[in-house]
N, C-alpha and C. Protein backbone atom coordinates (compact mmCIF):
# COMPACT_ATOMS: atom_id res chain seq x y z
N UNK A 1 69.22 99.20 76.69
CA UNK A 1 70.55 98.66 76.90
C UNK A 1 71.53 99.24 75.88
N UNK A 2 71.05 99.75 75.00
CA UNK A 2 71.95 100.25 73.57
C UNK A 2 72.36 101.65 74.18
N UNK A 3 71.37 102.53 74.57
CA UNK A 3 72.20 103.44 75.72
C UNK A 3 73.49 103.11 76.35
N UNK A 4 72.72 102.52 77.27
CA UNK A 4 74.10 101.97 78.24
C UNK A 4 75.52 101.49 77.54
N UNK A 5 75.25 100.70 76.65
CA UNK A 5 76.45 100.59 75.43
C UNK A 5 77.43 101.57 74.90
N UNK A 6 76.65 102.54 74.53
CA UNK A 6 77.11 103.97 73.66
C UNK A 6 77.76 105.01 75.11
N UNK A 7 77.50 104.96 76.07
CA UNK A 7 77.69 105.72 77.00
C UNK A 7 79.16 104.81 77.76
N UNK A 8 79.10 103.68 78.07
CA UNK A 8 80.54 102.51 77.91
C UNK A 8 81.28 102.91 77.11
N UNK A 9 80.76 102.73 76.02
CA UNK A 9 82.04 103.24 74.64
C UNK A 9 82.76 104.45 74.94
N UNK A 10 81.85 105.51 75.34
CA UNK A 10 82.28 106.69 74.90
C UNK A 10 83.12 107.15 76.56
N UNK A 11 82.58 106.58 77.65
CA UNK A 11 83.50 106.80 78.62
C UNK A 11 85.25 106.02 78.38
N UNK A 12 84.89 104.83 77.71
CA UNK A 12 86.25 103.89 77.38
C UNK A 12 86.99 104.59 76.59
N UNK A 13 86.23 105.30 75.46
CA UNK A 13 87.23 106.20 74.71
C UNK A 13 88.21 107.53 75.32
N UNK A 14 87.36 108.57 76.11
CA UNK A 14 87.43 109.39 76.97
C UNK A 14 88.73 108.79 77.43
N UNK A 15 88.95 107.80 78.28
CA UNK A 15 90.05 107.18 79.34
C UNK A 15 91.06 106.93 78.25
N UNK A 16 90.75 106.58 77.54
CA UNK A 16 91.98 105.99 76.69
C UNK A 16 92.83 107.09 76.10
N UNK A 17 91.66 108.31 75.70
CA UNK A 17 92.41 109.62 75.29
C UNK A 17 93.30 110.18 76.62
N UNK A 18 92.37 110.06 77.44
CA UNK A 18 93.25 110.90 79.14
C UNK A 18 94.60 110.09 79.33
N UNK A 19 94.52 108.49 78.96
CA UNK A 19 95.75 107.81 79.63
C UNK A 19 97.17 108.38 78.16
N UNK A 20 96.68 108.69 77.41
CA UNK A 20 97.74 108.70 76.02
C UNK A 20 98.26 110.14 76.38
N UNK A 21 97.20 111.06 76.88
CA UNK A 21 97.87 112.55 77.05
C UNK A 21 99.06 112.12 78.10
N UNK A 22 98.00 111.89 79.18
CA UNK A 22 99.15 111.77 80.24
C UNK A 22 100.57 110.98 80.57
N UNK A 23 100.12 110.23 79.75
CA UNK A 23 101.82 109.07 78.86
C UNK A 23 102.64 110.49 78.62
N UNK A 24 101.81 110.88 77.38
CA UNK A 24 103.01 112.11 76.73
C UNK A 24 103.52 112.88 77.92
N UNK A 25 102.61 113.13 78.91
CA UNK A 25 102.88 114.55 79.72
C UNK A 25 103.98 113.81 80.83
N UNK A 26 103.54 112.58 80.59
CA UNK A 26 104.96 112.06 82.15
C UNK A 26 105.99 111.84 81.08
N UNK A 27 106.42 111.28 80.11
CA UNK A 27 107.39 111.74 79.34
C UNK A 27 108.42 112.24 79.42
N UNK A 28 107.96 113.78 79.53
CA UNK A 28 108.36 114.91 79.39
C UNK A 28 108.38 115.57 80.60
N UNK A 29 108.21 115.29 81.93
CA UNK A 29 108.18 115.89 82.91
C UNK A 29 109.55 115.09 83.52
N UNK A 30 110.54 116.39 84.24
CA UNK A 30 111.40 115.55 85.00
C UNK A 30 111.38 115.63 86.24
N UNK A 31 110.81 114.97 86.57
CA UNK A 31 110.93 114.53 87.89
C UNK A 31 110.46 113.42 88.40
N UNK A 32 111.45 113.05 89.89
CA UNK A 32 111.74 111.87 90.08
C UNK A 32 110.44 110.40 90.50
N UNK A 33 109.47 111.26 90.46
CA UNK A 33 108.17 110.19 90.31
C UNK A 33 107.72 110.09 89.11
N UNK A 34 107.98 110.83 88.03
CA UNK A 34 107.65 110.42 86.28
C UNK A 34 107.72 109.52 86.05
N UNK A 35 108.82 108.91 86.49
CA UNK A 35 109.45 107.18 85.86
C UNK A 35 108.04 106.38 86.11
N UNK A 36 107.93 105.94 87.58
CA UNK A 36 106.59 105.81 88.10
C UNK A 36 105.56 105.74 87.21
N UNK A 37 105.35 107.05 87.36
CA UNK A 37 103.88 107.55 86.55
C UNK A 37 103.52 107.01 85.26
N UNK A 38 104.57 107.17 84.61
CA UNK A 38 104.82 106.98 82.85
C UNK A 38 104.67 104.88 82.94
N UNK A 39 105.30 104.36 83.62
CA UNK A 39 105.37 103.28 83.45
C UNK A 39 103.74 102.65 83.80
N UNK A 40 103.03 103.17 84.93
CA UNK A 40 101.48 102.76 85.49
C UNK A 40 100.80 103.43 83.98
N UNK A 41 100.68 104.62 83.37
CA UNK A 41 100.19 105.09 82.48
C UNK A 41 100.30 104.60 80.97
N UNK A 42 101.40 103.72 81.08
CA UNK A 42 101.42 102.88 79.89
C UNK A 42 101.19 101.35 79.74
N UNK A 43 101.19 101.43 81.38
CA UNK A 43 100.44 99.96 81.32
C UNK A 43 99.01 99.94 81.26
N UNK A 44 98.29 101.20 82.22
CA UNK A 44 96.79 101.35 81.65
C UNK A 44 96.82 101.64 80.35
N UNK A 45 97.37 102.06 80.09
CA UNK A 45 97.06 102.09 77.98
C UNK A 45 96.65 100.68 77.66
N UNK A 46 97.40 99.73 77.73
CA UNK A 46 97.58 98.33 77.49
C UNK A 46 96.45 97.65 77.68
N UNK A 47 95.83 97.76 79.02
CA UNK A 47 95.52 97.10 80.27
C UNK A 47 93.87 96.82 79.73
N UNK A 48 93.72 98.30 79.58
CA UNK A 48 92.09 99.33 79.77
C UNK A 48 91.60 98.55 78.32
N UNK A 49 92.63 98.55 77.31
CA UNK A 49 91.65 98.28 76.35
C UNK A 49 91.17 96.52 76.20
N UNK A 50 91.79 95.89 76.60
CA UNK A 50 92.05 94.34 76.64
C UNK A 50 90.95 94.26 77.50
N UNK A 51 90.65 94.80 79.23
CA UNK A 51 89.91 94.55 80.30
C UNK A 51 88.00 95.07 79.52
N UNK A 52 88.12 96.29 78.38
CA UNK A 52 87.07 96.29 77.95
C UNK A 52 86.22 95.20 76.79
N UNK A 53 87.85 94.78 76.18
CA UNK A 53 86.79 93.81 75.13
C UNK A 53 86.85 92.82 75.94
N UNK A 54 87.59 92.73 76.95
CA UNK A 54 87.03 91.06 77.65
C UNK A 54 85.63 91.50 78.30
N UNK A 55 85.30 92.37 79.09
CA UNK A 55 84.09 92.92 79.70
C UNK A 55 82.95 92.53 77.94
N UNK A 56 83.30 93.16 77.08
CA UNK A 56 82.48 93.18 75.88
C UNK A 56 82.03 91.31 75.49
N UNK A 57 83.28 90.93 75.52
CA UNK A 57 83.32 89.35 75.39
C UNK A 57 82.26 88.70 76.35
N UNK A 58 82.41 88.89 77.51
CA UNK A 58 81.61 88.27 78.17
C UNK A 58 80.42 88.39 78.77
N UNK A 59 79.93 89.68 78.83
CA UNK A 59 78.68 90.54 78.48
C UNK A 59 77.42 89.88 77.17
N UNK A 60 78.60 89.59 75.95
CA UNK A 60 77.76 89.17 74.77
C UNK A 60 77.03 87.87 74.46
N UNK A 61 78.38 86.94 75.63
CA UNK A 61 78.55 85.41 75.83
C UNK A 61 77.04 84.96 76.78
N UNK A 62 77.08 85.95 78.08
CA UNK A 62 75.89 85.91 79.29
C UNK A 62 74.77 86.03 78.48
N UNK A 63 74.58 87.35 78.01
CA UNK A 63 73.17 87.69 76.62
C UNK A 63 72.74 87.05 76.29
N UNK A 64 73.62 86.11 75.44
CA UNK A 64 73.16 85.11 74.34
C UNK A 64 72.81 83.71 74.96
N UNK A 65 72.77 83.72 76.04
CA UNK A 65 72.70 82.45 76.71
C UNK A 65 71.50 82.66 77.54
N UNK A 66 71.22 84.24 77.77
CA UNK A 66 70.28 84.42 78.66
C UNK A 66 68.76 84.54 77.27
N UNK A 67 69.05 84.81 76.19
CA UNK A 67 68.11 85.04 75.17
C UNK A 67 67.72 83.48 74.51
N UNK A 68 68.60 82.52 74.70
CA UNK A 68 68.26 81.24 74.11
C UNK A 68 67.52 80.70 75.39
N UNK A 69 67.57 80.84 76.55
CA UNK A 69 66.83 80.23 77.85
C UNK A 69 65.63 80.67 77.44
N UNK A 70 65.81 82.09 77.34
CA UNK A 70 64.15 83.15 77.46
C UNK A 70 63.29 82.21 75.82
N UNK A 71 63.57 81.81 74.73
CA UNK A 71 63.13 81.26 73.95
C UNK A 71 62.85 80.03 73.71
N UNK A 72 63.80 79.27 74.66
CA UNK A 72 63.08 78.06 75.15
C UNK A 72 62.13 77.94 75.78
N UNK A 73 61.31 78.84 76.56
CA UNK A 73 60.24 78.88 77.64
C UNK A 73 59.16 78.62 76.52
């Protein structure tokens, strides 16, 4: 499962780098769907990292509830 963890992380990081380029790159691009673009691309900035520590949050919450059952047996 510590795999699977490190491979999460590192795709979450990946996205977070792709959504910050592409912030900059709609920016700077003029044209008339940028506005668009730039505004969805800065809300996934926002969005992505909040939706992962809640995923992290409640992932840790299930675990620990599923490891105190398994030790009650």
């Amino acid at each position: 499962m510590k795999k699977f963890k490190r491979i999460f992380a590192l795709t979450g990081a990946i996205l977070l780098i792709l959504l910050y380029v592409s912030t900059l790159v709609f920016a700077f691009i003029d044209h008339p769907a940028s506005m668009g673009l730039l505004k969805a691309a800065v809300a996934c900035t926002i969005l992505l990292p909040v939706l992962l520590y809640a995923y992290a949050l409640v992932y840790k919450a299930t675990r620990k509830e599923d490891e105190d059952s398994e030790t009650e047996n």
